[in-house]
Protein backbone atom coordinates (compact mmCIF):
# COMPACT_ATOMS: atom_id res chain seq x y z
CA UNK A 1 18.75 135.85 -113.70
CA UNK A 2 16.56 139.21 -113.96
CA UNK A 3 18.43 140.39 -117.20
CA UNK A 4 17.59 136.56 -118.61
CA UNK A 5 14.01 136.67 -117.56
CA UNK A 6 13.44 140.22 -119.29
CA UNK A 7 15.53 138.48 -122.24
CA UNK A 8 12.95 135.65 -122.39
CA UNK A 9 10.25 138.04 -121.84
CA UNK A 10 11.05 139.96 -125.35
CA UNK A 11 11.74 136.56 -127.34
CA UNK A 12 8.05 135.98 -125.62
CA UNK A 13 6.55 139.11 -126.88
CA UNK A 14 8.23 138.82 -130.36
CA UNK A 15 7.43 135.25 -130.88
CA UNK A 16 4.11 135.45 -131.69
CA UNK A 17 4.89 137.67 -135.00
CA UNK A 18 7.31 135.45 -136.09
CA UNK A 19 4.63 132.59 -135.93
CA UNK A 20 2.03 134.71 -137.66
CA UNK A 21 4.16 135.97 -140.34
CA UNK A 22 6.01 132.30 -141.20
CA UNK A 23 2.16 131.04 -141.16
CA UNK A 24 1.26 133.73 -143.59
CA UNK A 25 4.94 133.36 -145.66
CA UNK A 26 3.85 129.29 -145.52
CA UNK A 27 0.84 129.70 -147.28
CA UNK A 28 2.26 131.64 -150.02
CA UNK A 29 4.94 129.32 -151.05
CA UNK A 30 2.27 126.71 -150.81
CA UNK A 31 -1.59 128.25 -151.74
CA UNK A 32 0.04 130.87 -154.25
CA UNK A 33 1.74 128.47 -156.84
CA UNK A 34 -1.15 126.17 -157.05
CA UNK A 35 -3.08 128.59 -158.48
CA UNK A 36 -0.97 128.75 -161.43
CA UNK A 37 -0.53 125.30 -161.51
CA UNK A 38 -2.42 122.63 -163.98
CA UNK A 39 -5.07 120.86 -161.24
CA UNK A 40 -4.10 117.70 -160.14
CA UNK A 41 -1.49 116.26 -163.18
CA UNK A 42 -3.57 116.66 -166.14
CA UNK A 43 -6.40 115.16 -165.44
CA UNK A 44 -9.16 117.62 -164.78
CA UNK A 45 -9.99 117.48 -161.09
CA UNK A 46 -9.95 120.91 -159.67
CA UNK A 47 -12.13 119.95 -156.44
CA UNK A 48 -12.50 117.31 -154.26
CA UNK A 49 -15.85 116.40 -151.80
CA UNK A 50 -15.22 115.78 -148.31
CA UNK A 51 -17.76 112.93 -147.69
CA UNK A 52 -17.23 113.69 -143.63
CA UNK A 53 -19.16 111.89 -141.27
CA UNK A 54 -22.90 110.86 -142.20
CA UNK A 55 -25.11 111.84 -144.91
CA UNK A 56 -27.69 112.05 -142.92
CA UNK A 57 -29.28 115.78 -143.10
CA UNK A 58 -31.14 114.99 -138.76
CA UNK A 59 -27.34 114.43 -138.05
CA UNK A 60 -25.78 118.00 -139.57
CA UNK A 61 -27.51 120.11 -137.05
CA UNK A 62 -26.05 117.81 -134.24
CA UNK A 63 -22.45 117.46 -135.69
CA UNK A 64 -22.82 121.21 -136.50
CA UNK A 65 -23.33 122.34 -132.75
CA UNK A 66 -20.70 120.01 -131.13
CA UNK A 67 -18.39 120.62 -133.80
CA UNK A 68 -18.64 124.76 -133.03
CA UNK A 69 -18.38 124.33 -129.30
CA UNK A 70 -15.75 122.52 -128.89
CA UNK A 71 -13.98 125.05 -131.49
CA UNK A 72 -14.76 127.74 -129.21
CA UNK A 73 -13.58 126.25 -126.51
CA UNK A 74 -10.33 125.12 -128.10
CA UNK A 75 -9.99 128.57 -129.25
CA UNK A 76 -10.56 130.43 -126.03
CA UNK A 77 -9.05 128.05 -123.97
CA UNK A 78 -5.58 127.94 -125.75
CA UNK A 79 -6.22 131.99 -125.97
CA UNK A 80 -5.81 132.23 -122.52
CA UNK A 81 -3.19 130.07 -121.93
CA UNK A 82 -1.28 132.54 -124.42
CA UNK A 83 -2.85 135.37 -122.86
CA UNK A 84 -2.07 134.53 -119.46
CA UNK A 85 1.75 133.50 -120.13
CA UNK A 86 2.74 136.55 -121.69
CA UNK A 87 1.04 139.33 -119.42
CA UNK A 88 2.01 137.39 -116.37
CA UNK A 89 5.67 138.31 -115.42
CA UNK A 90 5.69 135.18 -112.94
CA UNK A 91 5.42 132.83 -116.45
CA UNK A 92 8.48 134.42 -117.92
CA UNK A 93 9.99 131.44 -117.86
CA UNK A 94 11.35 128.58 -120.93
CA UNK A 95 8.39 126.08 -119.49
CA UNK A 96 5.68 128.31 -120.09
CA UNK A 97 7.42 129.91 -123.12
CA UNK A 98 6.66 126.66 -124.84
CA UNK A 99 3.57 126.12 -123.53
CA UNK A 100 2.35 129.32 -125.17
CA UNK A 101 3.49 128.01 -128.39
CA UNK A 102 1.94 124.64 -127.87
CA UNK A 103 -1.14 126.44 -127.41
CA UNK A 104 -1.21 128.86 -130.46
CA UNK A 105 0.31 125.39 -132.08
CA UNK A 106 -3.43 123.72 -131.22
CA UNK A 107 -5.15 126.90 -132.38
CA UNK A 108 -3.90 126.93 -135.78
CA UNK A 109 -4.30 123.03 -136.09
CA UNK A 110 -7.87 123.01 -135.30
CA UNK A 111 -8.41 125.97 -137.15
CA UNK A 112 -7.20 124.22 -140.14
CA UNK A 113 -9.90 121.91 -140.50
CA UNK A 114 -13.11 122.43 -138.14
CA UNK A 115 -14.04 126.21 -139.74
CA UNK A 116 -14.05 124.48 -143.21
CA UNK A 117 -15.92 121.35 -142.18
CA UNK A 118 -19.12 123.99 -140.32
CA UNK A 119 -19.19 126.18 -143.39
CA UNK A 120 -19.73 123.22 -145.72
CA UNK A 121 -22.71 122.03 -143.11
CA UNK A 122 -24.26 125.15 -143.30
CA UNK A 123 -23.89 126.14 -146.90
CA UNK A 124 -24.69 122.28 -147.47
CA UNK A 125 -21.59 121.90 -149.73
CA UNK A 126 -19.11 119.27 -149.06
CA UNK A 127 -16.58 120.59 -152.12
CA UNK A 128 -13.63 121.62 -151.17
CA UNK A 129 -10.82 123.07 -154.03
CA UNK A 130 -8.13 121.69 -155.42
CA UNK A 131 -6.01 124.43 -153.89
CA UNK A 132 -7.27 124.33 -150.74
CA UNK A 133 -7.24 120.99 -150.13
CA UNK A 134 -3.20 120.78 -150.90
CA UNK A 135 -3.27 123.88 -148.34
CA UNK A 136 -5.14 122.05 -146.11
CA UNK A 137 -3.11 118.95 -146.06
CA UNK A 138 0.18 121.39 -145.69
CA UNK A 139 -0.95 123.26 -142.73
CA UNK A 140 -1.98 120.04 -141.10
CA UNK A 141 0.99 118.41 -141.37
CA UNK A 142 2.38 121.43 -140.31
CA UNK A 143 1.03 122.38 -136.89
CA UNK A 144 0.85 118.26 -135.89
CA UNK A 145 4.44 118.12 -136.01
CA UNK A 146 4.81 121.52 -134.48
CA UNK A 147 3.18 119.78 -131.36
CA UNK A 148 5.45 116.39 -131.91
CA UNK A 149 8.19 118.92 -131.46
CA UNK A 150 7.06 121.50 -128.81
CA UNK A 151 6.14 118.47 -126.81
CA UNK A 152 9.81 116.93 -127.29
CA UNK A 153 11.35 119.94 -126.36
CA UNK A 154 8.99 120.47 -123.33
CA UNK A 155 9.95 116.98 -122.23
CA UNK A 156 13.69 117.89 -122.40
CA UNK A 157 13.19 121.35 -120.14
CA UNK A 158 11.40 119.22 -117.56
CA UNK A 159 14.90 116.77 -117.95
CA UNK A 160 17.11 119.83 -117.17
CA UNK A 161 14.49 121.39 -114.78
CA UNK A 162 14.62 117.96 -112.45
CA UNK A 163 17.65 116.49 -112.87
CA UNK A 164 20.04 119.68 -113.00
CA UNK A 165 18.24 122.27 -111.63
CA UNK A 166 20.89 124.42 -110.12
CA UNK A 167 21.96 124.86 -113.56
CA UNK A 168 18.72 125.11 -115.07
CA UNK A 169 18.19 129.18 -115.94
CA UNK A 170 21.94 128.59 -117.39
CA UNK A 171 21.31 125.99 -119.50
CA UNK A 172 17.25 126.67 -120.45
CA UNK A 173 18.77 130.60 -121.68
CA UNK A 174 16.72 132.77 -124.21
CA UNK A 175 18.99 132.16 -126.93
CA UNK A 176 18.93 127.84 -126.54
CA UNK A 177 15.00 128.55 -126.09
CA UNK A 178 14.86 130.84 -129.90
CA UNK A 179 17.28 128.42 -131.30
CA UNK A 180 14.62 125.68 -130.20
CA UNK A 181 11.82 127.18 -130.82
CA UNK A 182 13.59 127.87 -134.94
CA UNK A 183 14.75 124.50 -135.39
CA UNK A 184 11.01 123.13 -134.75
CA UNK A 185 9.46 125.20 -137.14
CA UNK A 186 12.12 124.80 -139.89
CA UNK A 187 11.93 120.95 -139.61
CA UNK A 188 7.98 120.90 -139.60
CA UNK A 189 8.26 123.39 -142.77
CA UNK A 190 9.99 121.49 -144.59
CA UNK A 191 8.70 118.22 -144.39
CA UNK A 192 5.10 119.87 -144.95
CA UNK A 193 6.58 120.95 -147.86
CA UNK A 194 7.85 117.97 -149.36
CA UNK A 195 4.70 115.92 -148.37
CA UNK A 196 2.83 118.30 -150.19
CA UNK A 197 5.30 118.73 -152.73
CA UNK A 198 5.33 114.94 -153.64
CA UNK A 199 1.47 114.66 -153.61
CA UNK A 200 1.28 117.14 -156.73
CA UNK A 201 2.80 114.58 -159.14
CA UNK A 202 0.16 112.49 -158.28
CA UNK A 203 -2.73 111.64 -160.98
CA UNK A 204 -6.61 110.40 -160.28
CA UNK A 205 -10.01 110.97 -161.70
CA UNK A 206 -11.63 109.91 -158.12
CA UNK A 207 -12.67 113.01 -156.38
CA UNK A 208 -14.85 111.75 -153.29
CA UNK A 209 -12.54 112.05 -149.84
CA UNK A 210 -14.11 109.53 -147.09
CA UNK A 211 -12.93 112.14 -144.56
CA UNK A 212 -13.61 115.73 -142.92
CA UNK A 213 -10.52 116.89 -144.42
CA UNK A 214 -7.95 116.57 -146.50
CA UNK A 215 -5.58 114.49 -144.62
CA UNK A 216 -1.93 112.75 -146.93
CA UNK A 217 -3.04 109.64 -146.35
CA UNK A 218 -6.13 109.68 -147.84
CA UNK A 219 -4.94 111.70 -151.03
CA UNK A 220 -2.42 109.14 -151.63
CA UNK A 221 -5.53 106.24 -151.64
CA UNK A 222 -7.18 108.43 -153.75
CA UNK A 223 -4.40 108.19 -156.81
CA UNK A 224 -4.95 106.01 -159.62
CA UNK A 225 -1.01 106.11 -160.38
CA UNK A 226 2.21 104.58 -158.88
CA UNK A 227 2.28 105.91 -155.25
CA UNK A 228 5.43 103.75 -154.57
CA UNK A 229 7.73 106.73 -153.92
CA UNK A 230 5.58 108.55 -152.31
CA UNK A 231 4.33 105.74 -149.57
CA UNK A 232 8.07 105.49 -149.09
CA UNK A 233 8.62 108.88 -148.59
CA UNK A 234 5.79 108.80 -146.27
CA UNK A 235 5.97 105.99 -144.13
CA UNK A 236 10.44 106.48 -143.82
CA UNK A 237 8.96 109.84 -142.22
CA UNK A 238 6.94 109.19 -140.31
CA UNK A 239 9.66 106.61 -138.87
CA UNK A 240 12.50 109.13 -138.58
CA UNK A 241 9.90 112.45 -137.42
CA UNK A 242 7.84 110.51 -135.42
CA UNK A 243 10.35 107.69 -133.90
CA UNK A 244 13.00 110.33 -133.28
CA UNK A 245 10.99 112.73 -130.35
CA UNK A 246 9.26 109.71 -129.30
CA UNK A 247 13.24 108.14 -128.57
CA UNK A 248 13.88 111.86 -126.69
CA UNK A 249 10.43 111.68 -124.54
CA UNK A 250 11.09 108.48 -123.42
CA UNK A 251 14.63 109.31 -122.85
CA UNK A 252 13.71 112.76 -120.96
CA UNK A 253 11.40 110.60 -118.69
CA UNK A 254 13.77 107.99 -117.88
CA UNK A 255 16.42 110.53 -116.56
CA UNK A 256 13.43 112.16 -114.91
CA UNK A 257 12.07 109.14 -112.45
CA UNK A 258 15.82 107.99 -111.75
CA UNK A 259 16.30 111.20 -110.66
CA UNK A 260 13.08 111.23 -108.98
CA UNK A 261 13.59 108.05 -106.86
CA UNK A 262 17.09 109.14 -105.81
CA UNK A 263 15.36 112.03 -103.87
CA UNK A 264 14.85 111.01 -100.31
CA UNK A 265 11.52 112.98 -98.62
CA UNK A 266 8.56 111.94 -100.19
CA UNK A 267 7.44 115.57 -100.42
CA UNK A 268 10.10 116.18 -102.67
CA UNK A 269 9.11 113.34 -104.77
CA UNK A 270 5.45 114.83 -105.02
CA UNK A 271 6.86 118.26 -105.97
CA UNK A 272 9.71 116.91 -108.41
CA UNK A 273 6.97 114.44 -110.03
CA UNK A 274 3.97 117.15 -110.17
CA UNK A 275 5.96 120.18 -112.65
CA UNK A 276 6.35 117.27 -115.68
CA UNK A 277 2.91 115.73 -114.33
CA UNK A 278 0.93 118.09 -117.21
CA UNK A 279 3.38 117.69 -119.74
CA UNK A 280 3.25 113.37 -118.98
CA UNK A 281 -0.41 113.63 -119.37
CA UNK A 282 -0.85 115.42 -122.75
CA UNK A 283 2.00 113.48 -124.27
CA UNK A 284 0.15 110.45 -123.19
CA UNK A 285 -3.38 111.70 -124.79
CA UNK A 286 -1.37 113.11 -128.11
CA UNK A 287 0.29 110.17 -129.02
CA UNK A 288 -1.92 107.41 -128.05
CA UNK A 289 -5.25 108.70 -129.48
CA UNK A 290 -2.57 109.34 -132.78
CA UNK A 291 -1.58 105.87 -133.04
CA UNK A 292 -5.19 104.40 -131.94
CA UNK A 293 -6.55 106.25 -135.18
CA UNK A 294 -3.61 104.45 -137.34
CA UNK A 295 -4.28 101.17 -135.56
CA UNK A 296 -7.86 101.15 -135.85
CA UNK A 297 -7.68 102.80 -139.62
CA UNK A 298 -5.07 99.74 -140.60
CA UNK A 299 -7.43 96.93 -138.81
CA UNK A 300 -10.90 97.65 -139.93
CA UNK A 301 -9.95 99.22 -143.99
CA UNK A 302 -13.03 101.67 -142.77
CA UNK A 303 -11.95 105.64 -144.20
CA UNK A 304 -14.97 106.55 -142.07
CA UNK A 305 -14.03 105.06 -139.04
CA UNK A 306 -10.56 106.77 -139.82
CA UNK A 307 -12.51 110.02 -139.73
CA UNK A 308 -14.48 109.60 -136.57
CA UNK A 309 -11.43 108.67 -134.77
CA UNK A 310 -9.18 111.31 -136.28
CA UNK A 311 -12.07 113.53 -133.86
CA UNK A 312 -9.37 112.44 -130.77
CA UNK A 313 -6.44 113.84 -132.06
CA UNK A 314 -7.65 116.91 -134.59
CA UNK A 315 -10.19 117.85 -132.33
CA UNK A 316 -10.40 116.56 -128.89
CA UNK A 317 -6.96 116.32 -127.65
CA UNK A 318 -6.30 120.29 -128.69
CA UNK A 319 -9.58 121.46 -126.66
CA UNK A 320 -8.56 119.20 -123.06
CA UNK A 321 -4.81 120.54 -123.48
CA UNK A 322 -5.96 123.67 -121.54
CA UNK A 323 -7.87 122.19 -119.14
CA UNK A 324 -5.11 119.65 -118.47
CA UNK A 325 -2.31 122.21 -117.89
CA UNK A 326 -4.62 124.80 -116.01
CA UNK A 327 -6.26 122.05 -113.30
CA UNK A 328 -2.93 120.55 -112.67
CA UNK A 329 -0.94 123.55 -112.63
CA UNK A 330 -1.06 126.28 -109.59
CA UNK A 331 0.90 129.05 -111.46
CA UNK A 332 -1.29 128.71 -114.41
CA UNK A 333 -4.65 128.54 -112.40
CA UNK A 334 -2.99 132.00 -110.53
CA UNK A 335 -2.08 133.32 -113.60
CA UNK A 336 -5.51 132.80 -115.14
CA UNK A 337 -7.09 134.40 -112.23
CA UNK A 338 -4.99 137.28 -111.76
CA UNK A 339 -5.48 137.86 -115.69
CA UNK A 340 -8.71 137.70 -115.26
CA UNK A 341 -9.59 139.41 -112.21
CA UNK A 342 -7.80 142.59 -114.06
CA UNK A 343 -9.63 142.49 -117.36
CA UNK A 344 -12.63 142.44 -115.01
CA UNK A 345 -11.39 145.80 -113.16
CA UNK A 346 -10.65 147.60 -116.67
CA UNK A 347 -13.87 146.64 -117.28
CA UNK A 348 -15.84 147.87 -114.91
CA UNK A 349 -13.36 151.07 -114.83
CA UNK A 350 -14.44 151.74 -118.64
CA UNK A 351 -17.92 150.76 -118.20
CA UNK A 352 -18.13 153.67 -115.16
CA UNK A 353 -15.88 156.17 -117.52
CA UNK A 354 -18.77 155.53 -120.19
């Protein structure tokens, strides 16, 4: 168990360069060909306007300061989540080692669109390029189904966790945790990559997007050409990506609360129920504020109400993620306090060295 735990540890450590540099090696193969690439088929767009949320110039000020601070505190928050999981040798484990990803997972998502949608309020430009709204569109696609996936595999760990958990450390072993980890980011890669892919045939003269950014959806609307293929290419994923982890949560959970009710003490039931109690929560909040800003988008034909209620899941749910697994959880809260409490002492050890 010691030699799998420093195993884990190093995948841990390592993991976090891997991200970074498939991020960076992302944006080439997307950003770096659409500069050399005629904008939008032919037709002469090379930059969209995100319209965002009002026009209203008493409003930006407002939407400019709530928008920041709850960037910050997605940012920090999911910093020391990642922070507190890797320099904590009690969090060594495959439960947090996915959390940590989740959480650099949310960074990178949010980052993707809020930074853009602040400098355009304060510069008072709403353009956006042609480039970088493809990018855009790619790395959103990208780091939403990262957190599909992290979240389906965290919902399996919890199933072997509960219902075999004498075998759990054999089963939940570094290499099954890498191989994971891989196979999420390959899948999530590639279907960015065809979404994106299949949105560059596309043709339109209409440059105006009703949103804060540039979401597929709304780039497909926006094209004055056939869109057949590419609403079927669309909509068929979103079936198989999307219908496939939902199928393995649900599956996960059912396992979990038979397993659950066959324990006899209800103090076992309590402790059994509260480890996937975190992970239950931010499922819920991730997928149901996802599919209430389809619903609502599909029943009122409003692209703005599409945009203030894409807020919940671009915005909101990636800022409470933190709080949700940090107030529920006792090793996290310890972690976070024991992480903290040192960069305080180093702190006040170089401050007196000064």
């Amino acid at each position: 168990d010691r030699l799998k735990l420093i195993s884990l540890k190093k995948i841990l450590l390592n993991q976090f360069l891997i991200n970074y540099f498939i991020c960076f090696y992302s944006f080439i193969i997307v950003g770096f060909p659409l500069h050399h690439m005629e904008p939008w088929n032919l037709t002469g767009v090379s930059e969209f306007v995100l319209l965002g949320f009002s026009k209203e110039e008493e409003l930006q000020t407002l939407i400019f300061v709530i928008f920041l601070s709850m960037y910050l505190i997605t940012v920090f928050g999911n910093l020391l989540i990642i922070l507190a999981t890797v320099y904590d040798s009690h969090l060594h484990t495959p439960m947090y080692f996915f959390l940590s990803n989740l959480s650099f997972a949310d960074i990178c998502f949010t980052t993707t669109t809020v930074p853009k949608m602040l400098v355009n309020i304060q510069t008072q430009s709403k353009v956006i390029t042609y480039a970088g709204c493809i990018t855009q569109m790619y790395f959103l696609l990208f780091f939403s189904e990262l957190d599909i996936y992290l979240l389906t595999v965290m919902a399996y760990d919890r199933f072997v966790a509960i219902c075999h958990p004498l075998h759990y450390m054999v089963i939940m072993n570094p290499r099954l945790c890498g191989l994971l980890l891989l196979v999420t980011w390959i899948i999530s890669v590639l279907h960015s990559l065809l979404q994106s892919l299949m949105v560059l045939r596309l043709s339109c003269t209409d440059v105006e997007i009703p949103h804060f950014f540039c979401e597929l959806n709304q780039m497909v609307q926006l094209a004055c050409c056939d869109t057949f293929l590419n609403n079927m290419v669309m909509y068929f994923a979103a079936v198989l990506l999307a219908s496939g982890p939902l199928a393995a949560i649900r599956f996960s959970y059912s396992k979990i609360v038979s397993s659950i009710c066959g324990i006899s003490s209800a103090q076992g039931k309590q402790a059994a129920f509260s480890t996937c109690m975190s992970h239950l929560s931010v499922v819920s909040l991730f997928f149901c504020t996802s599919l209430g800003v389809y619903l609502s988008s599909a029943a009122t034909h409003r692209s703005h109400s599409s945009a203030k209620a894409s807020v919940m899941y671009a915005v909101v749910t990636p800022m409470l993620n933190p709080f949700i697994y940090s107030l529920r959880n006792k090793d996290i809260k310890g972690a976070l306090k024991r992480f903290l409490g040192m960069a305080v002492i180093k702190g006040t050890v170089v401050t007196g060295l000064k």
